[in-house]
Protein backbone atom coordinates (compact mmCIF):
# COMPACT_ATOMS: atom_id res chain seq x y z
CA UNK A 1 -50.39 -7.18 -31.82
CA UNK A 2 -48.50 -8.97 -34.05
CA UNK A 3 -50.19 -10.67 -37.14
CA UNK A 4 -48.74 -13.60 -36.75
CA UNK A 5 -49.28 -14.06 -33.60
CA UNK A 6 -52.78 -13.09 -34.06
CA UNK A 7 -53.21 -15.96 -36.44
CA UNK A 8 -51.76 -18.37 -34.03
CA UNK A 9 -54.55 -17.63 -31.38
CA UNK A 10 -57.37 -17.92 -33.63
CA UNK A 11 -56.13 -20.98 -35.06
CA UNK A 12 -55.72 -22.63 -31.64
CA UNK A 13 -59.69 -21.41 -30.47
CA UNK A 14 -60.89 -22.51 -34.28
CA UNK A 15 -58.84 -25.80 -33.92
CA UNK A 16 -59.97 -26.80 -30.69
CA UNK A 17 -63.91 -25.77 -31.06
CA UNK A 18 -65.21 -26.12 -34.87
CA UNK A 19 -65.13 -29.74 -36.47
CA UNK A 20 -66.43 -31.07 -39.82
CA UNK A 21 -69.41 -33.48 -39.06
CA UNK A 22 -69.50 -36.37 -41.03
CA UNK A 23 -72.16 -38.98 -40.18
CA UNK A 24 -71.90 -39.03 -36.63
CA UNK A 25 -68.43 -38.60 -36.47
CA UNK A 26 -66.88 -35.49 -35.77
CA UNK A 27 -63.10 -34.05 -36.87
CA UNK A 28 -62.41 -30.97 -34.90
CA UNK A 29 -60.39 -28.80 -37.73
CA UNK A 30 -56.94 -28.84 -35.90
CA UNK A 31 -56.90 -32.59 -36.44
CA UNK A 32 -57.61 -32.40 -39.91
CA UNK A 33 -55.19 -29.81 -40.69
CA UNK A 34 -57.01 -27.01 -41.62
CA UNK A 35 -57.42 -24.58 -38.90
CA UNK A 36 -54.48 -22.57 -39.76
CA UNK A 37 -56.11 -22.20 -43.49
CA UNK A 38 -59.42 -20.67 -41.97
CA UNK A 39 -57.98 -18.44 -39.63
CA UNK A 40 -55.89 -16.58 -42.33
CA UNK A 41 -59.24 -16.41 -44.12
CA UNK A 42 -61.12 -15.50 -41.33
CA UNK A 43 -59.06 -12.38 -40.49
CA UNK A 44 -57.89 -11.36 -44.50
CA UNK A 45 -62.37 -11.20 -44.47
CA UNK A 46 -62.64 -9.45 -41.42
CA UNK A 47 -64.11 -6.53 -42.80
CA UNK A 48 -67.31 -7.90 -43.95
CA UNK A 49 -68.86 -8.55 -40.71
CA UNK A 50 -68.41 -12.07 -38.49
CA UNK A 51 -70.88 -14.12 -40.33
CA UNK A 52 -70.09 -13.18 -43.68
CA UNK A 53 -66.59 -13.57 -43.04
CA UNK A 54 -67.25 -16.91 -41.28
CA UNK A 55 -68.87 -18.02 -44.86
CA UNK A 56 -66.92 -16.86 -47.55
CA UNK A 57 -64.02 -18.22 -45.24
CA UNK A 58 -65.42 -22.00 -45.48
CA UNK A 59 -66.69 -21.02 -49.13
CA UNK A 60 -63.08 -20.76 -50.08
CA UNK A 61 -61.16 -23.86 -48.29
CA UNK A 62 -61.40 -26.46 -50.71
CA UNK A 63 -61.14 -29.77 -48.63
CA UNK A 64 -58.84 -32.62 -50.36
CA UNK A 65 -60.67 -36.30 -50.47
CA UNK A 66 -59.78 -39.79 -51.37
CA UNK A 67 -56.33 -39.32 -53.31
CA UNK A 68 -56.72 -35.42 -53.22
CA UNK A 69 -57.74 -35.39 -56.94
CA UNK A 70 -61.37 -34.54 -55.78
CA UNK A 71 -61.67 -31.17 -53.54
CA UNK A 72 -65.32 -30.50 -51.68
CA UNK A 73 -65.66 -27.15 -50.17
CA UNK A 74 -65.16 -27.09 -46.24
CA UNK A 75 -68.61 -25.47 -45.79
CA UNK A 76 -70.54 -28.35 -47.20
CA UNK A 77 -68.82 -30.06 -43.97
CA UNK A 78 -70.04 -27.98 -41.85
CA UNK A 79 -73.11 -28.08 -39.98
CA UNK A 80 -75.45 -24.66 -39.46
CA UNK A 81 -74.37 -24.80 -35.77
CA UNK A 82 -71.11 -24.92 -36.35
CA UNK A 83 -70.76 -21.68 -38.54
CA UNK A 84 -72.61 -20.01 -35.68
CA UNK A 85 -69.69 -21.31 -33.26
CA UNK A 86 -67.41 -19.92 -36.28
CA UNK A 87 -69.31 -16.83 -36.52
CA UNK A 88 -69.35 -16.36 -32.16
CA UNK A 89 -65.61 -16.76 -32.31
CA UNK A 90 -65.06 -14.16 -34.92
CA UNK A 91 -66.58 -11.87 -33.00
CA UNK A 92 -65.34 -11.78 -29.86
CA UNK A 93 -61.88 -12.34 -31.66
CA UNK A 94 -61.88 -9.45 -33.98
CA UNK A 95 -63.59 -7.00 -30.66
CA UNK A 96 -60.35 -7.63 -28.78
């Protein structure tokens, strides 16, 4: 399969199912802009396993704030549950 197509497809299942919690509001990562960003890290750390690549994925989007000056990593976002749902989706993504 194509790669970019590949990254297309996970960006559309990442952007529609894993959001950034903040309070008790909720910003599903394809309205934020930053789906596309975690799926090409997802699949460039595909070789260390699902939840390891689900982590050092999140550990290495740096999330813009205020005026963009300030940057806060997008798995300090992220609630526990949520890199599970990141972590399911890797792998039934990277089986197929």
């Amino acid at each position: 399969m194509d790669y970019q197509i590949r990254i297309s497809d996970l960006e559309n299942i990442i952007s529609e199912k894993v959001f950034i919690k903040i309070e008790k509001w909720n910003l599903y990562l394809g309205d934020a802009g930053l789906a596309r960003n975690l799926a090409i890290e997802c699949i460039s750390n595909k070789n260390q396993g699902s939840l390891e690549a689900a982590k050092i994925s999140l550990k290495a989007i740096n999330v813009k704030v205020g005026d963009g000056v300030n940057t806060i990593p997008l798995i300090n976002l992220i609630t526990n549950s949520q890199i599970l749902e990141l972590e399911e989706i890797l792998e039934s993504f990277f089986e197929n």
